[in-house]
Protein backbone atom coordinates (compact mmCIF):
# COMPACT_ATOMS: atom_id res chain seq x y z
CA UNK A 1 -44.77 44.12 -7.81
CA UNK A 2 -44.05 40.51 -8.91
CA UNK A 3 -42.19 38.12 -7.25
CA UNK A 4 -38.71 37.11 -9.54
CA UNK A 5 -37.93 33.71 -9.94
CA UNK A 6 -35.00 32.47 -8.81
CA UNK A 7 -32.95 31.05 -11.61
CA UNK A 8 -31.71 27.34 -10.91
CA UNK A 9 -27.84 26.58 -11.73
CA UNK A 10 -27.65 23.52 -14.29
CA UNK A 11 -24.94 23.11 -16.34
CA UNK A 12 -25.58 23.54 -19.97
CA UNK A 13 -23.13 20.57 -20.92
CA UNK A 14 -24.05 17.94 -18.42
CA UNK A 15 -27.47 19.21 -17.64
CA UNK A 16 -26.80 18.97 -13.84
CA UNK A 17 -27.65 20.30 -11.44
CA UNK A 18 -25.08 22.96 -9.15
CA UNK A 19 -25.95 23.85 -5.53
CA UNK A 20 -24.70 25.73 -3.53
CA UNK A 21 -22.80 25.33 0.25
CA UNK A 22 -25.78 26.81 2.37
CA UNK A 23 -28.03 24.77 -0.48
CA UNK A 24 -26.55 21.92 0.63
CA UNK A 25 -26.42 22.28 4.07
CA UNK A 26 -30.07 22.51 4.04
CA UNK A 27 -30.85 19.62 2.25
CA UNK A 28 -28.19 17.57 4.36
CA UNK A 29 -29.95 19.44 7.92
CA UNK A 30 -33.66 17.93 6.01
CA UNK A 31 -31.47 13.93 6.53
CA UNK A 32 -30.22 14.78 10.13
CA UNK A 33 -26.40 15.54 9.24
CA UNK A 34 -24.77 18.54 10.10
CA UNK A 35 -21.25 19.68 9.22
CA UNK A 36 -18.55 20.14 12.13
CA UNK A 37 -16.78 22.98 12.76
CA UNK A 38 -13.38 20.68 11.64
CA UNK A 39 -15.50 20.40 8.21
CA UNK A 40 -16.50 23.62 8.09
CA UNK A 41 -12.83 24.44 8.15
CA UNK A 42 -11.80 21.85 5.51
CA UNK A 43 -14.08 23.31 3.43
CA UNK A 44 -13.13 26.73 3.38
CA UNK A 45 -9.02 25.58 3.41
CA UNK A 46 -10.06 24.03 -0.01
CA UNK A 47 -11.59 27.11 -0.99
CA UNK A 48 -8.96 28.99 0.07
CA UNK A 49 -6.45 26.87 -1.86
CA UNK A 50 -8.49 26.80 -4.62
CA UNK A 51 -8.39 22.81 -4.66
CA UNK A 52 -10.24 21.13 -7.44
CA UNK A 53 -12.98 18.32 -6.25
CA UNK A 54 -10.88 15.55 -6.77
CA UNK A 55 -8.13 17.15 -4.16
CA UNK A 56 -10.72 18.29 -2.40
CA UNK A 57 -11.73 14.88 -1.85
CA UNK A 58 -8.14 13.42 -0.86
CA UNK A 59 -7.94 15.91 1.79
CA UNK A 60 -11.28 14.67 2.84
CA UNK A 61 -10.15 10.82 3.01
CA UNK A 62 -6.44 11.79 4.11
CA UNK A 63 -8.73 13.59 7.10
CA UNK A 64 -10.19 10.40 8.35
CA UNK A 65 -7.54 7.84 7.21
CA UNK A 66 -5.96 6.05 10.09
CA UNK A 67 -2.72 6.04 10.42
C-alpha cells in the first residue's frame, strides 16, 4: 500500500506557510527552547478565549512587563 503524503498548510492568499503547535514545538526543541508550563497555559487561555494573534500577543508582553 502507498505511503500518503501529508498535505502542507499554506495559505492560498499570502502563500505562507501555517504550522501547527506540536509543529512548532519541534522546530523550537531543534534551537534549544522549550515552552514552560506558565506558556503552555497562556497558550491554551488564548485558545480558550478565542484571542486573535494580536491579543494574543499583548497577553504575552503584559506577561513579562514589569511593573
Amino acid at each position: 500500500m502507498a505511503k500518503q503524503k501529508k498535505r502542507v498548510a499554506k495559505s492560498p492568499k499570502t502563500g505562507s506557510f501555517v504550522i501547527g503547535n506540536a509543529g512548532f514545538g519541534k522546530i523550537s526543541a531543534v534551537e534549544g527552547i522549550r515552552m514552560t508550563a506558565a506558556m503552555k497555559k497562556r497558550a491554551g487561555d488564548a485558545r480558550a478565549k478565542g484571542l486573535t494573534a494580536e491579543e494574543h500577543r499583548r497577553e504575552i508582553i503584559r506577561s513579562y512587563r514589569k511593573d
